[in-house]
Protein backbone atom coordinates (compact mmCIF):
# COMPACT_ATOMS: atom_id res chain seq x y z
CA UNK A 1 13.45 -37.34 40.74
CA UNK A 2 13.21 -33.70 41.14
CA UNK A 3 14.46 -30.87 38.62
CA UNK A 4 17.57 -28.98 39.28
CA UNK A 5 15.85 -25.65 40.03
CA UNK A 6 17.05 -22.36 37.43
CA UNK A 7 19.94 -20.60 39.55
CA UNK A 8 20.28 -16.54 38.45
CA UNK A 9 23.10 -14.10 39.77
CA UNK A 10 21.29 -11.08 41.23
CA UNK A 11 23.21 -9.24 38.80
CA UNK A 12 21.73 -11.19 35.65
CA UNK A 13 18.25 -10.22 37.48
CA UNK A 14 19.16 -6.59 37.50
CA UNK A 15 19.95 -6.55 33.74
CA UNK A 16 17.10 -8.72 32.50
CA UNK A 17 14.01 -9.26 34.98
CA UNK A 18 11.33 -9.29 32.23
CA UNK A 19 12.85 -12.51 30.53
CA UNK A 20 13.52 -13.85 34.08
CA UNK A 21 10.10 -13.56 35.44
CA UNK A 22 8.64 -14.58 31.54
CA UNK A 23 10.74 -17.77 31.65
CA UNK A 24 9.59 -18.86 35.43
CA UNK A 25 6.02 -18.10 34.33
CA UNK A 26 6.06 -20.42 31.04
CA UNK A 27 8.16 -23.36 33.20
CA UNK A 28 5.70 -22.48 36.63
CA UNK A 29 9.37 -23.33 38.13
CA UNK A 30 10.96 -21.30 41.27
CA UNK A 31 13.93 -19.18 39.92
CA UNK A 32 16.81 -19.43 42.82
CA UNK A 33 18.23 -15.63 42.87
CA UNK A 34 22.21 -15.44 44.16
CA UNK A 35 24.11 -13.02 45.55
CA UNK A 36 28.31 -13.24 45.90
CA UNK A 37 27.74 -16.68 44.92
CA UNK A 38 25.48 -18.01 47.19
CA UNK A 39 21.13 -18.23 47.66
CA UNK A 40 19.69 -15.45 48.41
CA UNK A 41 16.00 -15.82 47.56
CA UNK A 42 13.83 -17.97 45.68
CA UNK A 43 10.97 -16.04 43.05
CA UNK A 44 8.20 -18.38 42.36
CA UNK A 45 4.57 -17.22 40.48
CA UNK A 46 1.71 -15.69 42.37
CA UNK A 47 -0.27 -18.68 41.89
CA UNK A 48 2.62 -20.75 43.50
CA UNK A 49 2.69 -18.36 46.65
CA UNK A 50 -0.71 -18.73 47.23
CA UNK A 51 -1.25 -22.50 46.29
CA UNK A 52 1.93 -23.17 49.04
CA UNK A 53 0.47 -20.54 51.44
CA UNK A 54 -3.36 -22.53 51.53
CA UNK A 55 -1.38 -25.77 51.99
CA UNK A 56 0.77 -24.45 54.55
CA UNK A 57 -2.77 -23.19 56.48
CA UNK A 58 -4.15 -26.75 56.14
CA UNK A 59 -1.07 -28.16 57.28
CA UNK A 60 -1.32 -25.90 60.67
CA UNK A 61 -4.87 -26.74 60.88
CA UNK A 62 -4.24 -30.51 60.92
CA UNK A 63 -1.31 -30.17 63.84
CA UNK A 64 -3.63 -28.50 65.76
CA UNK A 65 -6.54 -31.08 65.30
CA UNK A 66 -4.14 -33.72 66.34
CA UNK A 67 -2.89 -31.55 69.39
CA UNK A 68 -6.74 -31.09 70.12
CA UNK A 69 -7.34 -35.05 69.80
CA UNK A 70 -4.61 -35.42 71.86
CA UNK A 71 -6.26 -33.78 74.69
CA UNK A 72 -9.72 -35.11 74.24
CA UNK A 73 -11.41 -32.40 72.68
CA UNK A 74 -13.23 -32.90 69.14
CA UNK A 75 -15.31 -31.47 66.83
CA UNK A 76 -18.34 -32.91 64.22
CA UNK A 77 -17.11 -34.41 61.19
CA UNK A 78 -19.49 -31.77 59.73
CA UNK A 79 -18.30 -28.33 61.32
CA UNK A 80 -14.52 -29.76 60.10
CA UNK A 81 -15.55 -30.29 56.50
CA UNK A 82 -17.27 -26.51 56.65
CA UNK A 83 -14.22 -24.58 58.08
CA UNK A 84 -11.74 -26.76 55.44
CA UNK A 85 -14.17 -25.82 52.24
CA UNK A 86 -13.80 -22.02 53.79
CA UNK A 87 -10.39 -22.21 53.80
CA UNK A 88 -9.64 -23.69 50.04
CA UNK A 89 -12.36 -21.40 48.79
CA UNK A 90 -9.89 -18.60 49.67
C-alpha cells in the first residue's frame, strides 16, 4: 500500500518553505503544493528528479528498442550494455 502523500496550501508554503522543504528532505517524500483547494504542483528532492528523470530515459530507450525489433533492425548485446552503463553513469 502506498503513503498518503503530505498535501500543503500554497499559502502555508509562502509562510514557511524552509520547514517544508526540511521535512520532504528527512521523509525523501513528494510534498503535493495546492492552490484554491486543489493540486497545483508536486516538490520532490533533487535526487528524486534526477533518479525519475534517468528512469524515464531508460524507459524511452526500451520503447524504442522494441519499435526497432519490431522492424527488424538490432543491435549487439554488447553496444546495448555500453550505451545503458553511459546513461546510468549520468
Amino acid at each position: 500500500m502506498s503513503k498518503v502523500p503530505s498535501i500543503v496550501p500554497i499559502s502555508y508554503l509562502r509562510e514557511d518553505a524552509a520547514n517544508i522543504l526540511g521535512r520532504m528532505r528527512k521523509s525523501h517524500e513528494p510534498v503535493v503544493i495546492t492552490q484554491r483547494g486543489r493540486a497545483a504542483a508536486v516538490m520532490v528532492s533533487v535526487e528524486e528528479y534526477e533518479r525519475s528523470t534517468h528512469k524515464r530515459e531508460i524507459l524511452r530507450l526500451l520503447a524504442r528498442g522494441d519499435r526497432e525489433v519490431a522492424a527488424g533492425k538490432g543491435y549487439e548485446i554488447e553496444d546495448v550494455f555500453k550505451e545503458a552503463d553511459r546513461i546510468l553513469a549520468k
